[in-house]
N, C-alpha and C. Protein backbone atom coordinates (compact mmCIF):
# COMPACT_ATOMS: atom_id res chain seq x y z
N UNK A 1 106.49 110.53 93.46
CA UNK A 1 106.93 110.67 94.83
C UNK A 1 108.28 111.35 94.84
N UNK A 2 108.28 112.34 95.62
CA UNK A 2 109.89 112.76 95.93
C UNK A 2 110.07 112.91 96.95
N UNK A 3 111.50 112.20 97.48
CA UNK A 3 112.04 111.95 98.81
C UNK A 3 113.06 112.74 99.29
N UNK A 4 113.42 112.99 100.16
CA UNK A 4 114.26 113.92 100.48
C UNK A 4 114.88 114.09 101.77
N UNK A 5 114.80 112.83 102.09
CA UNK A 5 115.10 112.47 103.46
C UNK A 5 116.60 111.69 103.55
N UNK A 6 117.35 111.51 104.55
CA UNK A 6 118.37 110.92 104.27
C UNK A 6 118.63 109.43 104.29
N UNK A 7 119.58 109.13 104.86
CA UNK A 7 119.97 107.46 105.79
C UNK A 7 119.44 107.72 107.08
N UNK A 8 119.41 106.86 107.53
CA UNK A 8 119.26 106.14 109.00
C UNK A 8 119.26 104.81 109.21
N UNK A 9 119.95 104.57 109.93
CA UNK A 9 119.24 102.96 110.31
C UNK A 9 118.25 102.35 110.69
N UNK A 10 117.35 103.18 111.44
CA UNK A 10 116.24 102.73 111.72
C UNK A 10 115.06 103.47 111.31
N UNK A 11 113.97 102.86 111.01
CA UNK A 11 113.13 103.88 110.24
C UNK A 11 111.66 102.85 110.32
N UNK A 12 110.30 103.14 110.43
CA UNK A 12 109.28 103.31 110.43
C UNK A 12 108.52 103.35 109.16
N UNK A 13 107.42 103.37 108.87
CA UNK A 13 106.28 103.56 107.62
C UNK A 13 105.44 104.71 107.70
N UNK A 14 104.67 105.02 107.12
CA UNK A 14 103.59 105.19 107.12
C UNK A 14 102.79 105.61 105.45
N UNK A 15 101.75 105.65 105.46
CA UNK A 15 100.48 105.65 104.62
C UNK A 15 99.79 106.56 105.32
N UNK A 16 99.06 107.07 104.30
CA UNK A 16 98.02 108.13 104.46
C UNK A 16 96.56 108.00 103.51
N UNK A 17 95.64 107.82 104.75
CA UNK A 17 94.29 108.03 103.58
C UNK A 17 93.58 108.67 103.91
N UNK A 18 93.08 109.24 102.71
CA UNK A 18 92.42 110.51 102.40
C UNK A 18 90.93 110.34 102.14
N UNK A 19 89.67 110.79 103.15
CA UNK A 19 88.59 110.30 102.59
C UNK A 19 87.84 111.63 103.14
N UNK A 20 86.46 111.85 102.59
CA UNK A 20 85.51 112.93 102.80
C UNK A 20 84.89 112.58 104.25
N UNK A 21 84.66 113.43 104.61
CA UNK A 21 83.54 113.85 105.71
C UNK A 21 83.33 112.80 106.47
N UNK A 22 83.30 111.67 107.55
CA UNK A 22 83.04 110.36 107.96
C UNK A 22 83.19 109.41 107.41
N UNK A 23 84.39 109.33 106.74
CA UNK A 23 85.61 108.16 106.15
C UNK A 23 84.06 107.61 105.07
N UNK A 24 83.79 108.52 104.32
CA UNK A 24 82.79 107.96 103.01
C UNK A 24 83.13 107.75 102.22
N UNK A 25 84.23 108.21 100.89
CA UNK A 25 84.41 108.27 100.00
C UNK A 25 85.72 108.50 99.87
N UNK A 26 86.63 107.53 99.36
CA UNK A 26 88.22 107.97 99.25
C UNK A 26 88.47 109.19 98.04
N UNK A 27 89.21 109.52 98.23
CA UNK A 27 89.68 110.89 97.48
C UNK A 27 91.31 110.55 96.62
N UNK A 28 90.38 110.79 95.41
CA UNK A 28 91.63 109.76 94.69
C UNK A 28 92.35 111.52 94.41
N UNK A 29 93.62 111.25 93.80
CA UNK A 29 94.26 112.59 93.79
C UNK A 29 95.03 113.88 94.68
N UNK A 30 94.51 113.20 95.82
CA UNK A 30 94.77 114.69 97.28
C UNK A 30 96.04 114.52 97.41
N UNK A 31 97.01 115.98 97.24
CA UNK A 31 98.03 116.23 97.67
C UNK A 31 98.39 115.87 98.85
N UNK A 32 99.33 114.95 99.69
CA UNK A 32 99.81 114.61 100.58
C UNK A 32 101.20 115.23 100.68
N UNK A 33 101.78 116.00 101.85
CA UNK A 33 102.98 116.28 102.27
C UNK A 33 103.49 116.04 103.49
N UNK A 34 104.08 115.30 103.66
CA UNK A 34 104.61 114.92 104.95
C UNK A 34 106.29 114.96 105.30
N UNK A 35 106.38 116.20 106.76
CA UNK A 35 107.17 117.19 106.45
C UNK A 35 108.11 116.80 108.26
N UNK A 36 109.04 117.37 108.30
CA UNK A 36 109.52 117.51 109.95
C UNK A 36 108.55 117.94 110.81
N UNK A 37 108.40 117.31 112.03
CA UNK A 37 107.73 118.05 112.92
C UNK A 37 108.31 119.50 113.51
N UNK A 38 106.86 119.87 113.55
CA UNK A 38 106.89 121.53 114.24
C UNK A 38 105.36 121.97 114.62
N UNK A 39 105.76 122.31 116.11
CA UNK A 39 104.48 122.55 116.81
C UNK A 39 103.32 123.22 116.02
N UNK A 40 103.86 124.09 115.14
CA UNK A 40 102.81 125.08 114.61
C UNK A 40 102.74 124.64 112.86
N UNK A 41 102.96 123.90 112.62
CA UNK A 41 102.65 122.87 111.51
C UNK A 41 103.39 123.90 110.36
N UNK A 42 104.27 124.97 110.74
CA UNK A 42 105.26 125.92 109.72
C UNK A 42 106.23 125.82 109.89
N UNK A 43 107.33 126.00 109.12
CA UNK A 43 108.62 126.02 108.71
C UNK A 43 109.36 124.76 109.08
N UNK A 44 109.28 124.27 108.29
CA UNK A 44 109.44 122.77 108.34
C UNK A 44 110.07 122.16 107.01
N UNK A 45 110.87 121.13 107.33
CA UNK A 45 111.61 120.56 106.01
C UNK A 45 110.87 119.63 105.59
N UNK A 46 109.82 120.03 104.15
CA UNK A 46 109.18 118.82 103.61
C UNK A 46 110.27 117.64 102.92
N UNK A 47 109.91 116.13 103.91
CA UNK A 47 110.29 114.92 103.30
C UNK A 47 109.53 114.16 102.16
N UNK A 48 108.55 114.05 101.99
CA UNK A 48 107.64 113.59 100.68
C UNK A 48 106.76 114.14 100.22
N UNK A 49 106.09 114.38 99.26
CA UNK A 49 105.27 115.00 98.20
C UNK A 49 104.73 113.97 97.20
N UNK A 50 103.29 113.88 98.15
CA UNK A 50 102.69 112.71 97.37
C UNK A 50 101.24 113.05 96.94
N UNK A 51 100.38 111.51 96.09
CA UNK A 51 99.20 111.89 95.55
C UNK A 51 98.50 110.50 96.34
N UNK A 52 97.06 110.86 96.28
CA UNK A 52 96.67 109.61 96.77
C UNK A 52 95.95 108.99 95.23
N UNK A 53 95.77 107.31 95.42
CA UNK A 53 95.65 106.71 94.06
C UNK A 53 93.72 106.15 94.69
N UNK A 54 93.47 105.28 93.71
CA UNK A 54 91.79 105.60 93.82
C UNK A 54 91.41 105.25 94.85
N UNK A 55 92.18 104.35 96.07
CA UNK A 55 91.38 104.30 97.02
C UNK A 55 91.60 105.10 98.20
N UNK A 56 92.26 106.14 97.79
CA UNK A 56 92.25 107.49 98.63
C UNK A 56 93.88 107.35 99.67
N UNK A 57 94.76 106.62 99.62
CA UNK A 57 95.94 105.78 100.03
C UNK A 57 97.26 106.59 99.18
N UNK A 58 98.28 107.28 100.12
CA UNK A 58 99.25 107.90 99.59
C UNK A 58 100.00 106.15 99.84
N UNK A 59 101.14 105.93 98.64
CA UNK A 59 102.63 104.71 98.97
C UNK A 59 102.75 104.40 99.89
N UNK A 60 103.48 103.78 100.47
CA UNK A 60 104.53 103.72 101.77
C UNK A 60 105.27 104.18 102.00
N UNK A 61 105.80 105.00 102.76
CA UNK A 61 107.01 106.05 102.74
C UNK A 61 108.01 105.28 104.11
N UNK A 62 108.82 105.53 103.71
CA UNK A 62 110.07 105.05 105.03
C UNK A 62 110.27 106.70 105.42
N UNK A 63 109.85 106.43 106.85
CA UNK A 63 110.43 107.91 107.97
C UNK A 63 111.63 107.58 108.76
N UNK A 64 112.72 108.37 109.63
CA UNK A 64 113.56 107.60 110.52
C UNK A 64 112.91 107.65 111.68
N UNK A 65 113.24 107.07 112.01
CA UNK A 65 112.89 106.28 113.62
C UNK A 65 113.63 105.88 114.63
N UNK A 66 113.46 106.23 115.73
CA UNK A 66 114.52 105.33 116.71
C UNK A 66 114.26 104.11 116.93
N UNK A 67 115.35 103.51 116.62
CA UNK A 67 115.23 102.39 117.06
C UNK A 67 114.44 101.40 117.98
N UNK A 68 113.68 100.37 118.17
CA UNK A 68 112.60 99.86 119.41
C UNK A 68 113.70 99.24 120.34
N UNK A 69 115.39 98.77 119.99
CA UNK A 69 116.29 98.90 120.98
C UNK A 69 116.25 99.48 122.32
N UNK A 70 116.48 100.87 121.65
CA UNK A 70 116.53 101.85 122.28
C UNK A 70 115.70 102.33 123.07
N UNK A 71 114.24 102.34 122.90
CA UNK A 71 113.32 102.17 123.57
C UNK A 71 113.26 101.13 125.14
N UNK A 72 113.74 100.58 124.99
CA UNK A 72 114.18 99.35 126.25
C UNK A 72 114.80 99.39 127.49
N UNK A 73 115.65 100.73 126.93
CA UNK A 73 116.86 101.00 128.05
C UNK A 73 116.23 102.05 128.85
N UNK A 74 116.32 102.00 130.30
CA UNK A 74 115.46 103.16 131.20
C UNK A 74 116.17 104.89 130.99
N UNK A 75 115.47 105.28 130.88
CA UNK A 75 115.93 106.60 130.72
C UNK A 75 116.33 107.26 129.27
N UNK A 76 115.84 106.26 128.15
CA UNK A 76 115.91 106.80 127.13
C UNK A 76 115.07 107.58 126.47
N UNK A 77 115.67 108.26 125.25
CA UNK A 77 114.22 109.37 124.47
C UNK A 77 113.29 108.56 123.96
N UNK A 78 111.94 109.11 123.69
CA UNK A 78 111.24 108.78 123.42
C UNK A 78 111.38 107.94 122.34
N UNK A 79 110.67 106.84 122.35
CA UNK A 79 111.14 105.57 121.26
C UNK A 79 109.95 105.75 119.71
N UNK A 80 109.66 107.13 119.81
CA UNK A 80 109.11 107.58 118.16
C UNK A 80 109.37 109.01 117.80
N UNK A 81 109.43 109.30 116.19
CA UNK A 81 109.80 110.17 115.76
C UNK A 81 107.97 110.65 115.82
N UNK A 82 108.14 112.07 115.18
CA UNK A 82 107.21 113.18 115.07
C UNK A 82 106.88 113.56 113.96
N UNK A 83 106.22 113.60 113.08
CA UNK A 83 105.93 114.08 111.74
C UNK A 83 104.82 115.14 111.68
N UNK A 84 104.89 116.18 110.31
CA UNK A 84 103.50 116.60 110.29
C UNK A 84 102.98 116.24 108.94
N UNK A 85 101.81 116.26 108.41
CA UNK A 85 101.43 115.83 107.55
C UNK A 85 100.03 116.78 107.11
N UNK A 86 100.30 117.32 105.79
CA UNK A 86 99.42 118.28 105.26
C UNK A 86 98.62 117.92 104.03
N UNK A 87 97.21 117.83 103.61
CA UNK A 87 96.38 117.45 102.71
C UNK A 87 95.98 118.56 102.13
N UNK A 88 95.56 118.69 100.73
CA UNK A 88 94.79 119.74 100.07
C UNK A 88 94.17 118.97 99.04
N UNK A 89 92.84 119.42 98.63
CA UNK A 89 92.25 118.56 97.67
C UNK A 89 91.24 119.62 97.43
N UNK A 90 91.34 119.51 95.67
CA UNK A 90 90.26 121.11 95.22
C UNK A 90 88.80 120.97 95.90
N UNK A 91 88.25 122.19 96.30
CA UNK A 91 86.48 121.76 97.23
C UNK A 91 86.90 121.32 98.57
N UNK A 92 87.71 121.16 98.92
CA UNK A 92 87.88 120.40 100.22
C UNK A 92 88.77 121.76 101.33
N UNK A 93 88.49 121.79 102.31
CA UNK A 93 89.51 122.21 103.50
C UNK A 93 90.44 121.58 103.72
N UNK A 94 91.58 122.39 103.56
CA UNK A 94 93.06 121.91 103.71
C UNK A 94 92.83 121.25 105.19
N UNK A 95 93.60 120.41 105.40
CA UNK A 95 93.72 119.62 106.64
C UNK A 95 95.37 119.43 106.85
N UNK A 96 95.97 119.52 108.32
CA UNK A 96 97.55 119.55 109.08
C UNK A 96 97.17 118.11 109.89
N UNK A 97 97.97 117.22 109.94
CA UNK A 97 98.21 116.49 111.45
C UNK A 97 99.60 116.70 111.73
N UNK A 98 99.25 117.12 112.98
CA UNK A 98 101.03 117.40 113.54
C UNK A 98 101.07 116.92 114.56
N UNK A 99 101.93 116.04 114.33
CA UNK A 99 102.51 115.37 115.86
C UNK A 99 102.50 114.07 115.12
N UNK A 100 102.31 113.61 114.30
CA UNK A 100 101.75 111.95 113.76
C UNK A 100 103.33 111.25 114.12
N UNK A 101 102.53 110.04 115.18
CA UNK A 101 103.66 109.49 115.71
C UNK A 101 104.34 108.18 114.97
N UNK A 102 105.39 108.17 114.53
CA UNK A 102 106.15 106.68 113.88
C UNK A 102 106.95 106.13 114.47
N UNK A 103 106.85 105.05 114.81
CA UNK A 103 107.82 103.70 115.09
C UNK A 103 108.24 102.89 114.35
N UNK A 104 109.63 102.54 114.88
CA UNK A 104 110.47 101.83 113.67
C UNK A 104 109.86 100.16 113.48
N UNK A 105 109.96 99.74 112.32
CA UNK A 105 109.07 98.54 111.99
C UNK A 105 108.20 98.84 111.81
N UNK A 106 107.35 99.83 111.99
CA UNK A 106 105.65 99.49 111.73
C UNK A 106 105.13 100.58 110.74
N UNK A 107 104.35 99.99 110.25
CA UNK A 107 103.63 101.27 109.55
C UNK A 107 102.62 101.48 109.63
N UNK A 108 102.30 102.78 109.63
CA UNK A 108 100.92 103.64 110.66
C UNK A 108 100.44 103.95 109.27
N UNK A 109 99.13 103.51 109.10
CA UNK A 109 98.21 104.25 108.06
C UNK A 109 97.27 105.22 109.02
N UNK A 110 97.55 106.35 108.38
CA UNK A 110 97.17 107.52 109.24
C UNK A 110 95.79 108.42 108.16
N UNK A 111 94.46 108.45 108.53
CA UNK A 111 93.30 108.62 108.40
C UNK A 111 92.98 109.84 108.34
N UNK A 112 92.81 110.75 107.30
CA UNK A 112 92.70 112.03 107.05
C UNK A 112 91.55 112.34 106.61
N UNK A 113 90.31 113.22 107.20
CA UNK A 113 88.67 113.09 106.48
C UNK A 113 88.52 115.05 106.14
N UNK A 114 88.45 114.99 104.99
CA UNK A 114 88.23 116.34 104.85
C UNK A 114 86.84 116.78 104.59
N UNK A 115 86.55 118.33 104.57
CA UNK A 115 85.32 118.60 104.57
C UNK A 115 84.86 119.64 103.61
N UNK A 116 83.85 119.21 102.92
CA UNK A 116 83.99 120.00 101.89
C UNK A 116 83.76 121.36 101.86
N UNK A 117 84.26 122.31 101.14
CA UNK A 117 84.31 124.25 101.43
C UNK A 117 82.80 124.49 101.64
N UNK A 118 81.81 124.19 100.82
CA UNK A 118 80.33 124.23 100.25
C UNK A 118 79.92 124.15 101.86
N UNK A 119 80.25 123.40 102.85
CA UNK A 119 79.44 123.50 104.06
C UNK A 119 79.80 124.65 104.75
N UNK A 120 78.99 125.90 105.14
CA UNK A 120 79.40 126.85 105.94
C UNK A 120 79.17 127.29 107.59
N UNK A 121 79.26 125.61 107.49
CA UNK A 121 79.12 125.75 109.40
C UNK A 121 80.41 126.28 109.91
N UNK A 122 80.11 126.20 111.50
CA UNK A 122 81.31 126.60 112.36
C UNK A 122 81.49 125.09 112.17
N UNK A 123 83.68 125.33 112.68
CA UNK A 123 84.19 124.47 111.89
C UNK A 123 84.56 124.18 113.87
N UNK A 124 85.25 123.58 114.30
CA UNK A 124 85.95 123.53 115.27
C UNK A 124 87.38 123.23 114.81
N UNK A 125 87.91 124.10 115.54
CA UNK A 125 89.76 123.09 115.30
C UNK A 125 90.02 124.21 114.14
N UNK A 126 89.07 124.92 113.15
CA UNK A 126 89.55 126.05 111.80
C UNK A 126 90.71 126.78 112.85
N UNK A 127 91.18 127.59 111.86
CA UNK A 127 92.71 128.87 112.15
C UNK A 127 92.96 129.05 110.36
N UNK A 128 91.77 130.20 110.02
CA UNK A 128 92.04 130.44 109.02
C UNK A 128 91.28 129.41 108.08
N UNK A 129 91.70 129.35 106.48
CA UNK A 129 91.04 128.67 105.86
C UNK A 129 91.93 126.57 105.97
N UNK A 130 92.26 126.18 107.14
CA UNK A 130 92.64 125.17 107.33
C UNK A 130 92.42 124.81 108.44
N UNK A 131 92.20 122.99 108.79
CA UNK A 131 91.91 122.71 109.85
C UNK A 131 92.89 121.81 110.22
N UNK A 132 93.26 121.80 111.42
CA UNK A 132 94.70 121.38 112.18
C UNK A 132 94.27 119.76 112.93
N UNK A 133 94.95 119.40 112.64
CA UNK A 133 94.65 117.94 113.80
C UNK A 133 96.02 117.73 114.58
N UNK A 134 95.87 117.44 115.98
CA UNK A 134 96.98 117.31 116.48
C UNK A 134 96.81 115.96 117.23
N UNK A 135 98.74 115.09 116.49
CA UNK A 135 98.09 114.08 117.62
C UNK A 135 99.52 114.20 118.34
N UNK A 136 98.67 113.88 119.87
CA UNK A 136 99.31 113.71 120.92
C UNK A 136 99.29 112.19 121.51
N UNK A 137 100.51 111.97 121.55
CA UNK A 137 100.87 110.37 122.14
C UNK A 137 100.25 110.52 123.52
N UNK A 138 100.69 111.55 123.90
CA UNK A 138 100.48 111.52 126.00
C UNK A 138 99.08 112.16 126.10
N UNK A 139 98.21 112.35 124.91
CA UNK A 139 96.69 112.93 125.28
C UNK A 139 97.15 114.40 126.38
N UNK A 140 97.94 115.58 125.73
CA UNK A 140 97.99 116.75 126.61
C UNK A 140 97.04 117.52 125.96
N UNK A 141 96.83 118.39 126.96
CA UNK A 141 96.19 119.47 126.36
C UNK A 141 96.38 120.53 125.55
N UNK A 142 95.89 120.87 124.36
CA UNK A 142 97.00 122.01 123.62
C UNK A 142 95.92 123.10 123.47
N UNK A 143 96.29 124.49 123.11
CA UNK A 143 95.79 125.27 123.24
C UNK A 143 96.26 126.35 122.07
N UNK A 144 96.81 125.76 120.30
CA UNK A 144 97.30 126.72 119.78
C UNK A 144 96.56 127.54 119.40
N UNK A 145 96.54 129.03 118.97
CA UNK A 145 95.49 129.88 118.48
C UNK A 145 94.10 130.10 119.10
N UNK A 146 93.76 129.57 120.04
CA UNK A 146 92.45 129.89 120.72
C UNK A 146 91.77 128.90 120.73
N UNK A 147 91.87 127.34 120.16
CA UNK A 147 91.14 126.47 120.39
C UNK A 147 91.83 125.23 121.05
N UNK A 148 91.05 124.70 121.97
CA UNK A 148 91.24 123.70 122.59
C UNK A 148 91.11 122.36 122.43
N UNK A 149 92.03 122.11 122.58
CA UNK A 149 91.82 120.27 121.96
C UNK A 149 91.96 119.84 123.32
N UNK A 150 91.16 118.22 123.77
CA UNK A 150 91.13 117.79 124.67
C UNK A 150 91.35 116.73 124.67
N UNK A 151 92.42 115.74 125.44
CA UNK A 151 92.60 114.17 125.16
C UNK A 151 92.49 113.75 124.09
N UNK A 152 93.05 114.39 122.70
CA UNK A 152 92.95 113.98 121.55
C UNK A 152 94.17 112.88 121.66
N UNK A 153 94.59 112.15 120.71
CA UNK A 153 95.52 111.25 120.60
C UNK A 153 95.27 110.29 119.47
N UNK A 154 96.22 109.64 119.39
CA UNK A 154 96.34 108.70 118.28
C UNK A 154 96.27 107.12 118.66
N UNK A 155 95.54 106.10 118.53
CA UNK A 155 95.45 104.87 119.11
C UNK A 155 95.26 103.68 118.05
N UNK A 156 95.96 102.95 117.30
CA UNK A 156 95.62 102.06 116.52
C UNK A 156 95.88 103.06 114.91
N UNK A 157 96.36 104.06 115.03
CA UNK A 157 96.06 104.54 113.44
C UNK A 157 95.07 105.49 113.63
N UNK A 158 93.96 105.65 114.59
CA UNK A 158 92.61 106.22 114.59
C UNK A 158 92.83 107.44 115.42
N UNK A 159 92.21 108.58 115.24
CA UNK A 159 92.46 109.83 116.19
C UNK A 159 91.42 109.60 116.92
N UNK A 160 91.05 109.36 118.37
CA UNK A 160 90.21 110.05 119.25
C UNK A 160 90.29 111.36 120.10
N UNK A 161 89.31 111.39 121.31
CA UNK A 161 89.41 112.76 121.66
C UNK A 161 88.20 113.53 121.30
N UNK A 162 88.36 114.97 121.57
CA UNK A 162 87.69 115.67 121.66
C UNK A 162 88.28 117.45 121.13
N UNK A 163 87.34 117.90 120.28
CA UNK A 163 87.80 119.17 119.61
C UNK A 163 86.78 120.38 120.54
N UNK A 164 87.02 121.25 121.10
CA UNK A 164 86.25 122.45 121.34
C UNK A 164 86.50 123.63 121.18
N UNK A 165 86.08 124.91 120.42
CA UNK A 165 86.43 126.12 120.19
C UNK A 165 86.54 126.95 121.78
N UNK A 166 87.65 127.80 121.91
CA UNK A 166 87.19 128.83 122.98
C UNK A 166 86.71 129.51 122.31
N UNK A 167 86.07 130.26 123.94
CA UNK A 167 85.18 131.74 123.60
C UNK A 167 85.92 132.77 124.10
């Protein structure tokens, strides 16, 4: 593991697991990077550089966080930080989640299902040879590169929602 993040006082978890195609099979080995948020899942300051171990599960990583204080008082910023988080695993389609939301105290094991290259369907959500997941706390609509995501979001750790390609 290498860290590269600083102090803070308040700070959050998270875990990452890595499994094939409809959470079947954990993926022991998959590169995990989990980096600053940025809308377009580029140029970004990677904070950890990890592996997942056999049951497909990157460590625990401490992220900063605002405080749940702070959260309390009317008119304050949003009471979670933003992360993105990038997978690669040989045979597999690279996979992005950007937006993965953390709160301080808790730790979010965050659910990553990749798909293997060998299938040559239409992909939804592809841009290139990678597929993007975006989570949105407020379920907006996003529209990067030509495809549409709809009420996607993050609830319990779990992404729901809906993926559709434009035409």
């Amino acid at each position: 593991m290498e860290n590269i993040t600083g102090n803070n006082t308040s700070e959050g978890y998270l875990k990452v697991r890595v499994t094939t195609t409809g959470n079947t099979l954990p993926l022991e080995g998959a590169n995990v990077t989990i980096a600053e948020y940025t809308e377009n899942g580029t140029n970004h300051r990677i904070l950890y550089s990890l592996r997942t171990d056999r049951g497909g599960l990157t460590e625990r990583v401490a992220l900063p966080a605002p405080a749940m204080a702070d959260s309390m008082r009317p008119g304050s910023a949003q009471p979670y930080s933003l992360y993105n988080i990038a997978v690669t695993y040989d045979g597999y389609y690279p996979v992005e989640g950007v937006g993965v939301p953390i709160f301080a105290g808790i730790t979010a094991v965050q659910p990553i299902n990749l798909l293997p290259l060998s299938e040559e369907e239409s992909i939804a959500g592809a841009q290139g040879d990678r597929v993007m997941i975006y989570e949105t706390p407020r379920q907006q609509n996003l529209t990067p590169g030509g495809v549409g995501y709809e009420n996607v979001g993050n609830q319990n750790g779990t992404i729901n929602g809906g993926v559709r390609g434009e035409n």
